[in-house]
Protein backbone atom coordinates (compact mmCIF):
# COMPACT_ATOMS: atom_id res chain seq x y z
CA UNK A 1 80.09 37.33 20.04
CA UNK A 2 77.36 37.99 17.40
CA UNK A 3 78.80 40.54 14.37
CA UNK A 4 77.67 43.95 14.30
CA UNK A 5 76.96 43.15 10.43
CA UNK A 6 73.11 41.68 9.92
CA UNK A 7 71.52 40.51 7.27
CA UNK A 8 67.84 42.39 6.55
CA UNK A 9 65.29 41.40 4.25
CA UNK A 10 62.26 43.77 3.86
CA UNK A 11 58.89 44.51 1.96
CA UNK A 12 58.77 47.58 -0.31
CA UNK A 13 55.56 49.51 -1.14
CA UNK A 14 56.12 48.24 -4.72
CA UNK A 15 55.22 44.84 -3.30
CA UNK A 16 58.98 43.29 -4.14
CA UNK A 17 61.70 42.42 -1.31
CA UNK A 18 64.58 44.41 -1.22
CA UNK A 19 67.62 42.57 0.89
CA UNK A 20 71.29 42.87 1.68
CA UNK A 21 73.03 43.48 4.89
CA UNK A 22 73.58 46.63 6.99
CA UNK A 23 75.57 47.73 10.24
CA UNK A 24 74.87 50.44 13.12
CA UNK A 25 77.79 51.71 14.33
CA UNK A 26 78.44 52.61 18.50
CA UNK A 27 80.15 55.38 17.97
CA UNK A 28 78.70 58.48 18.99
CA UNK A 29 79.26 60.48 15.75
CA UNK A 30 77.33 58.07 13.83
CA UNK A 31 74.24 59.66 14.07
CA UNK A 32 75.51 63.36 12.57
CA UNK A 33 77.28 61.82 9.90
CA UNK A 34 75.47 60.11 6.90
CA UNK A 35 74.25 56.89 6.41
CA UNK A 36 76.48 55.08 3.80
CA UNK A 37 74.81 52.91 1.09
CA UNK A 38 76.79 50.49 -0.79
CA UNK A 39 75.98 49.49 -4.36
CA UNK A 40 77.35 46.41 -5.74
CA UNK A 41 78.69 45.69 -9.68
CA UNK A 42 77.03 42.75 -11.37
CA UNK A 43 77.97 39.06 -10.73
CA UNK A 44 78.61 39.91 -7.42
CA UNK A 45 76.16 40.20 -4.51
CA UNK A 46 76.30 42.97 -1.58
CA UNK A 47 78.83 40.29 -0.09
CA UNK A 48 81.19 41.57 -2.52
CA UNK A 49 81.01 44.63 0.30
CA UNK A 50 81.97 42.15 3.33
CA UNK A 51 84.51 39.90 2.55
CA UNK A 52 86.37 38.85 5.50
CA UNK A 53 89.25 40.97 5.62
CA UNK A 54 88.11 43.22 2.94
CA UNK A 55 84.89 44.36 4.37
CA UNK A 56 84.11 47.75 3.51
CA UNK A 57 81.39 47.33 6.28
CA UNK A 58 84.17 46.97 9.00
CA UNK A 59 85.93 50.11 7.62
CA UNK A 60 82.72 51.97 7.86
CA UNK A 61 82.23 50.53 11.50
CA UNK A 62 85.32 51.55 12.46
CA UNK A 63 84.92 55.25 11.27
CA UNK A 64 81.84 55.94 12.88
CA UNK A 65 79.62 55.58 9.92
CA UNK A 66 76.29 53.19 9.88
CA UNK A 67 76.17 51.54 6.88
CA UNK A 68 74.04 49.42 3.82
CA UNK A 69 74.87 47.29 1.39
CA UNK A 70 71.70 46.34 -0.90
CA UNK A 71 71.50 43.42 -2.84
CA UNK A 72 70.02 44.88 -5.90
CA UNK A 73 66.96 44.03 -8.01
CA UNK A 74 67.84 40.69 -9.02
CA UNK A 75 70.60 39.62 -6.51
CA UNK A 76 70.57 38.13 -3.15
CA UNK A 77 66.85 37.52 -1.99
CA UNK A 78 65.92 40.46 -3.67
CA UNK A 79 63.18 40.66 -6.38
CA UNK A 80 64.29 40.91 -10.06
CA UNK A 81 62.92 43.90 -11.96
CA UNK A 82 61.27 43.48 -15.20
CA UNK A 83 63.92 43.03 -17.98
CA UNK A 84 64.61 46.16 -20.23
CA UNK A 85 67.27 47.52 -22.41
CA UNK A 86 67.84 50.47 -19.77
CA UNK A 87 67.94 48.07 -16.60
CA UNK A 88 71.04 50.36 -15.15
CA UNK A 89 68.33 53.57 -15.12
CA UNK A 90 65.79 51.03 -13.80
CA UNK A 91 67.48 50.14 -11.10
CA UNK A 92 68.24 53.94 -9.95
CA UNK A 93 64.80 54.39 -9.95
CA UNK A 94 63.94 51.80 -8.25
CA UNK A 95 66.50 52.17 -5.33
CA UNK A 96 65.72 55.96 -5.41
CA UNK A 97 62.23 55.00 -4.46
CA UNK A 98 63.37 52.28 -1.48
CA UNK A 99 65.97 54.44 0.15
CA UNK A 100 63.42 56.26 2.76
CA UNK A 101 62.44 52.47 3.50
CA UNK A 102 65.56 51.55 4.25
CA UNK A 103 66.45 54.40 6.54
CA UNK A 104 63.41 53.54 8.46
CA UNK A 105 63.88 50.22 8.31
CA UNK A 106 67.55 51.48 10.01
CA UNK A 107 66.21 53.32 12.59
CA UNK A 108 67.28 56.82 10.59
CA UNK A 109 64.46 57.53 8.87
CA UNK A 110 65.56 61.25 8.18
CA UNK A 111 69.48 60.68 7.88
CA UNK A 112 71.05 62.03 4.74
CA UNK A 113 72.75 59.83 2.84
CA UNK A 114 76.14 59.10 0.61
CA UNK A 115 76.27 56.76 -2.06
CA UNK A 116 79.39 54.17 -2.73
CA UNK A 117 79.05 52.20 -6.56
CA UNK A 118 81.28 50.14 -7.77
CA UNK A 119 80.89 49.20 -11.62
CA UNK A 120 77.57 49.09 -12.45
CA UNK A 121 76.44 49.76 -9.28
CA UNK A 122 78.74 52.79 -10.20
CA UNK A 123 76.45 53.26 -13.19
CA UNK A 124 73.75 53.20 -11.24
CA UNK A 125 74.78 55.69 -8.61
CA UNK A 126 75.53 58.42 -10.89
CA UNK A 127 71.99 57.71 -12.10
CA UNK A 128 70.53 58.00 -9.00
CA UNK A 129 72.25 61.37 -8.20
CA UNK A 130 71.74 62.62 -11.45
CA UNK A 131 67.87 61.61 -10.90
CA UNK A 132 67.87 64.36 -7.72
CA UNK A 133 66.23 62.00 -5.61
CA UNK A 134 63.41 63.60 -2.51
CA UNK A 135 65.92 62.08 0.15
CA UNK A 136 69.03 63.92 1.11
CA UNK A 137 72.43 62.86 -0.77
CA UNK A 138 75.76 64.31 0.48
CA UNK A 139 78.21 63.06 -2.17
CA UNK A 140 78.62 60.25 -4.25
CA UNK A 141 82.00 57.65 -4.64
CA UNK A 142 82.19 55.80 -7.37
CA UNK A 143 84.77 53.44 -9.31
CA UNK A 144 84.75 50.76 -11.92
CA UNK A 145 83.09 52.62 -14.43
CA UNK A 146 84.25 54.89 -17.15
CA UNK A 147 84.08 56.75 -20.62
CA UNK A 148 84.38 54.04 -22.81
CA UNK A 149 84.34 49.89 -22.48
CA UNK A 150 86.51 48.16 -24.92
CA UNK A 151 84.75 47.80 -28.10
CA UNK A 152 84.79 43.96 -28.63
CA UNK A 153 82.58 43.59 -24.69
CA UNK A 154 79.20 44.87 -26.16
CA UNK A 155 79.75 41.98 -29.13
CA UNK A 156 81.15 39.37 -26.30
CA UNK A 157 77.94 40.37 -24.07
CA UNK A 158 75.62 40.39 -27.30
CA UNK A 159 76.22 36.99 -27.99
CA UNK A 160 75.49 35.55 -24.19
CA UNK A 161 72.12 33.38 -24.20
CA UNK A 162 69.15 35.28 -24.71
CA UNK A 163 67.74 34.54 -21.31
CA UNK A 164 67.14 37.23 -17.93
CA UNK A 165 70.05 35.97 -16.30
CA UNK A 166 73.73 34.89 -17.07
CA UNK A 167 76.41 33.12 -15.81
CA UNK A 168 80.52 34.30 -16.02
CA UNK A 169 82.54 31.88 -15.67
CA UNK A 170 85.02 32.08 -12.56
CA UNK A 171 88.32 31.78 -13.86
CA UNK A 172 87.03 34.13 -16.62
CA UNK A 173 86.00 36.68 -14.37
CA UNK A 174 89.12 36.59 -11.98
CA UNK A 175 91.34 37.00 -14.85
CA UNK A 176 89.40 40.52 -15.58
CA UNK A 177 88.50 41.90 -11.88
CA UNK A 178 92.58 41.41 -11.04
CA UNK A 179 95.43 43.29 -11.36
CA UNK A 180 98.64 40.98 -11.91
CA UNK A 181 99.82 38.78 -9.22
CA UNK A 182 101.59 41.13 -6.57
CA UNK A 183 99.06 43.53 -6.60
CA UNK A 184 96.41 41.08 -4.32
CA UNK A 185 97.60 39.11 -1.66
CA UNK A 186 97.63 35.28 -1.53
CA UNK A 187 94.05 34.81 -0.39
CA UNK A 188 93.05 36.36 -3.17
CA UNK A 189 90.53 36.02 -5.58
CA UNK A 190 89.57 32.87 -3.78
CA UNK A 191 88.51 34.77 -1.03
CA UNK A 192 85.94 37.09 -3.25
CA UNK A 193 84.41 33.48 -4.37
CA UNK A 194 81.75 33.93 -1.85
CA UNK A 195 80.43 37.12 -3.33
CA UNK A 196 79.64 35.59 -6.60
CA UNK A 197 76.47 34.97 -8.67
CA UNK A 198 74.58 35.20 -12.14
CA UNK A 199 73.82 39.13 -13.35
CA UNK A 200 70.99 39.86 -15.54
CA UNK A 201 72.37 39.95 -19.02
CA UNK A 202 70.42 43.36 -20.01
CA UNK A 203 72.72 45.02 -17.10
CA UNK A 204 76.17 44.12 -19.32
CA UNK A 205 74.60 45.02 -22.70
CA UNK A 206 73.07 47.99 -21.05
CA UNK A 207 76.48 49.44 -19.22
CA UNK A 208 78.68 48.33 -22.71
CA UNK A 209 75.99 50.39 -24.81
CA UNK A 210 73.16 52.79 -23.66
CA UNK A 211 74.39 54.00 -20.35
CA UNK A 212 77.60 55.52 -21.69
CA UNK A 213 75.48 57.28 -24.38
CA UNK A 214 73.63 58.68 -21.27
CA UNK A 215 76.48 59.49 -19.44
CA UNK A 216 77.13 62.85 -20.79
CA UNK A 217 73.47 63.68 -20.21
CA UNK A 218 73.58 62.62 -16.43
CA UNK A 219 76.62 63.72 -14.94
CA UNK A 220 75.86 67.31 -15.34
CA UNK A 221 72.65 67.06 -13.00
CA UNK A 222 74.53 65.86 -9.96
CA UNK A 223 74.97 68.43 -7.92
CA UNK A 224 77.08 66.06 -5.02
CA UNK A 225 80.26 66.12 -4.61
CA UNK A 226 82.40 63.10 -6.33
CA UNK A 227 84.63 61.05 -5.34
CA UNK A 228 86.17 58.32 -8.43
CA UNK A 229 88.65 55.96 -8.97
CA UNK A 230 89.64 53.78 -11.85
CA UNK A 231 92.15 50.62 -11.16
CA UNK A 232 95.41 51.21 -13.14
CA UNK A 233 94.89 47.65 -13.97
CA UNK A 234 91.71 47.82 -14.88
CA UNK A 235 90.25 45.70 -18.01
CA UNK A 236 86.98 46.22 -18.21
CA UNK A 237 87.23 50.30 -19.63
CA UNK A 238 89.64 51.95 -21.83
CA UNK A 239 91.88 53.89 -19.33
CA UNK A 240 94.44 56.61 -19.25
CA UNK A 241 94.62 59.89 -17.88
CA UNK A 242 92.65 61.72 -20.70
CA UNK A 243 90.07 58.78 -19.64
CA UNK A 244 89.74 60.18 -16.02
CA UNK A 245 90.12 63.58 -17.08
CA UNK A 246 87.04 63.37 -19.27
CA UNK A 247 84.95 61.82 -17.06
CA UNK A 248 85.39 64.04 -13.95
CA UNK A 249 84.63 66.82 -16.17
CA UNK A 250 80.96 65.59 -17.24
CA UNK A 251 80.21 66.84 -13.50
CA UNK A 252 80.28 70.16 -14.25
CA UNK A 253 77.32 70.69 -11.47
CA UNK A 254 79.06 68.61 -8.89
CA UNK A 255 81.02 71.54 -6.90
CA UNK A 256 84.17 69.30 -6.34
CA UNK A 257 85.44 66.17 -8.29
CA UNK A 258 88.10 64.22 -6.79
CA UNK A 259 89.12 61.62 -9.46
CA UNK A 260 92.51 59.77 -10.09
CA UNK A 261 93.85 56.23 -10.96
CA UNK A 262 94.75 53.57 -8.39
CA UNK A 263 97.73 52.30 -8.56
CA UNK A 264 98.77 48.37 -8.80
CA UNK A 265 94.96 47.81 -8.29
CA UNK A 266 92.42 46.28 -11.30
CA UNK A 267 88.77 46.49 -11.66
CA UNK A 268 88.02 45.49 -8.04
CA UNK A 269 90.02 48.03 -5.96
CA UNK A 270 88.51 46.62 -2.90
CA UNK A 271 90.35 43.37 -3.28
CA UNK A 272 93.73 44.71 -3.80
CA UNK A 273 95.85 45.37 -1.66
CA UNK A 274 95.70 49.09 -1.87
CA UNK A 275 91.74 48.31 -1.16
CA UNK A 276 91.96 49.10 2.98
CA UNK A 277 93.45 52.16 2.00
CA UNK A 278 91.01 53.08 -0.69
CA UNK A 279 88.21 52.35 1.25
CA UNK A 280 89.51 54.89 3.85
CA UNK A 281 89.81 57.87 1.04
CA UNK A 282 86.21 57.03 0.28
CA UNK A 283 84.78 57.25 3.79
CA UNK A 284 87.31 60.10 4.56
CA UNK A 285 85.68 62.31 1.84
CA UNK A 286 82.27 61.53 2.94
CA UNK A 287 83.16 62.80 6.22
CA UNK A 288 84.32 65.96 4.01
């Protein structure tokens, strides 16, 4: 039996390939609810979305939502952007521009759309609301990304080679995308193995520097709902309530915020195993 879940590869008007891998569900409210696109974090590709077991593709699938996960500029079989210190706003811009391409490349080529980011691909979604894109946007869900990194990753990034892209170390980054043992289960983080790769080094400087001084400039200008959740394990950004509290309230145009903390979950919710469960909230609210 061949999986509903395909990979696509296809030719942009800026003359670069955009890939990843998308799903059309069979359900009949599928085509009045919005198409979901998926935006990965960095060192992982849009596999990070369809793990076996953990496939946020399935869970769409199974709610009656078609779906896309992009491999983003860089990732994948997807063409790298030029290298810049604002790569995270580069990339919005750039995947604001290929969304209509990918809805007609779907077979939805006037389908409204909500946006799921995790980590930088967080980053990058709030920048591509915030950026009030021609296309219609429903709502945004985002996690991974916060207020404030821990002040020793921009020096840690800042002294990776000076070359376009980098590779973390596996062990390295398992120890940081996981909550303690008893928060994943035993096929885990092997199991998220097959979703990793290099990341363009400008996208960690950028997201541990200049994107949260543009934060408080962007968030205002989304005028989508939100949907957010931090890991209460999480590593990679300073975290507490007053963290979550702040945040949400940069989206002062937004309408509604619903933002919390995960619990027993780290950086990668998806991987916990609270993740089926916070996938669900995620799709639930775009059905909101």
């Amino acid at each position: 039996m061949n999986s509903p879940v395909q990979l696509f590869e296809i030719s942009t008007k800026t003359g670069t390939m955009l890939a990843g891998r998308r799903a059309r569900s069979t359900k009949p409210e599928a085509a009045s609810r919005p198409v979901v696109i998926a935006i990965h974090g960095g060192t992982y590709t849009s596999a990070y979305f369809d793990v076996p077991n953990y496939s946020l593709l399935d869970q769409a699938l199974a709610k009656g939502f078609d779906i896309i996960a992009v491999d983003r500029p860089g990732y994948g079989h997807s063409t790298p952007l030029d290298d810049a210190p604002d790569l995270i706003h580069k990339n919005a811009e750039y995947l604001n521009f290929c969304v209509p391409e990918l809805l007609s490349d779907l077979g939805r080529p006037d389908a409204p759309v909500f946006l799921i980011g995790h980590s930088i691909g967080g980053a990058i979604t709030v920048t591509m609301a915030a950026l009030q894109p021609s296309w219609t946007l429903t709502g945004i869900a985002i996690s991974g990304v916060g207020l404030k990194t821990p002040p020793d990753h921009a020096e840690n990034y800042a002294h990776l080679p000076q070359q376009y892209f980098v590779e973390l170390p596996t062990p390295m980054k398992d120890q940081v995308m996981f909550g303690p043992e008893g928060t994943f289960a035993a096929d885990m983080p092997i199991a998220s193995h097959i979703a990793n790769t290099t990341v363009p080094r400008s996208e960690l400087t950028d997201i541990t520097g200049g994107w949260q001084q543009r934060l408080p400039l962007l968030a205002p200008k989304v005028r989508v709902p939100v949907h957010y959740r931090q890991g209460e394990r999480e590593k990679l950004w300073l975290l507490d309530q007053s963290m979550i509290d702040g945040f949400a309230a940069l989206f002062t145009a937004a309408g509604r915020v619903d933002a919390a903390i995960t619990v027993e979950a780290g950086h990668c919710i998806d991987y916990h195993l609270c993740g089926a469960n916070f996938q669900c909230e995620r799709l639930d609210f775009a059905v909101r």
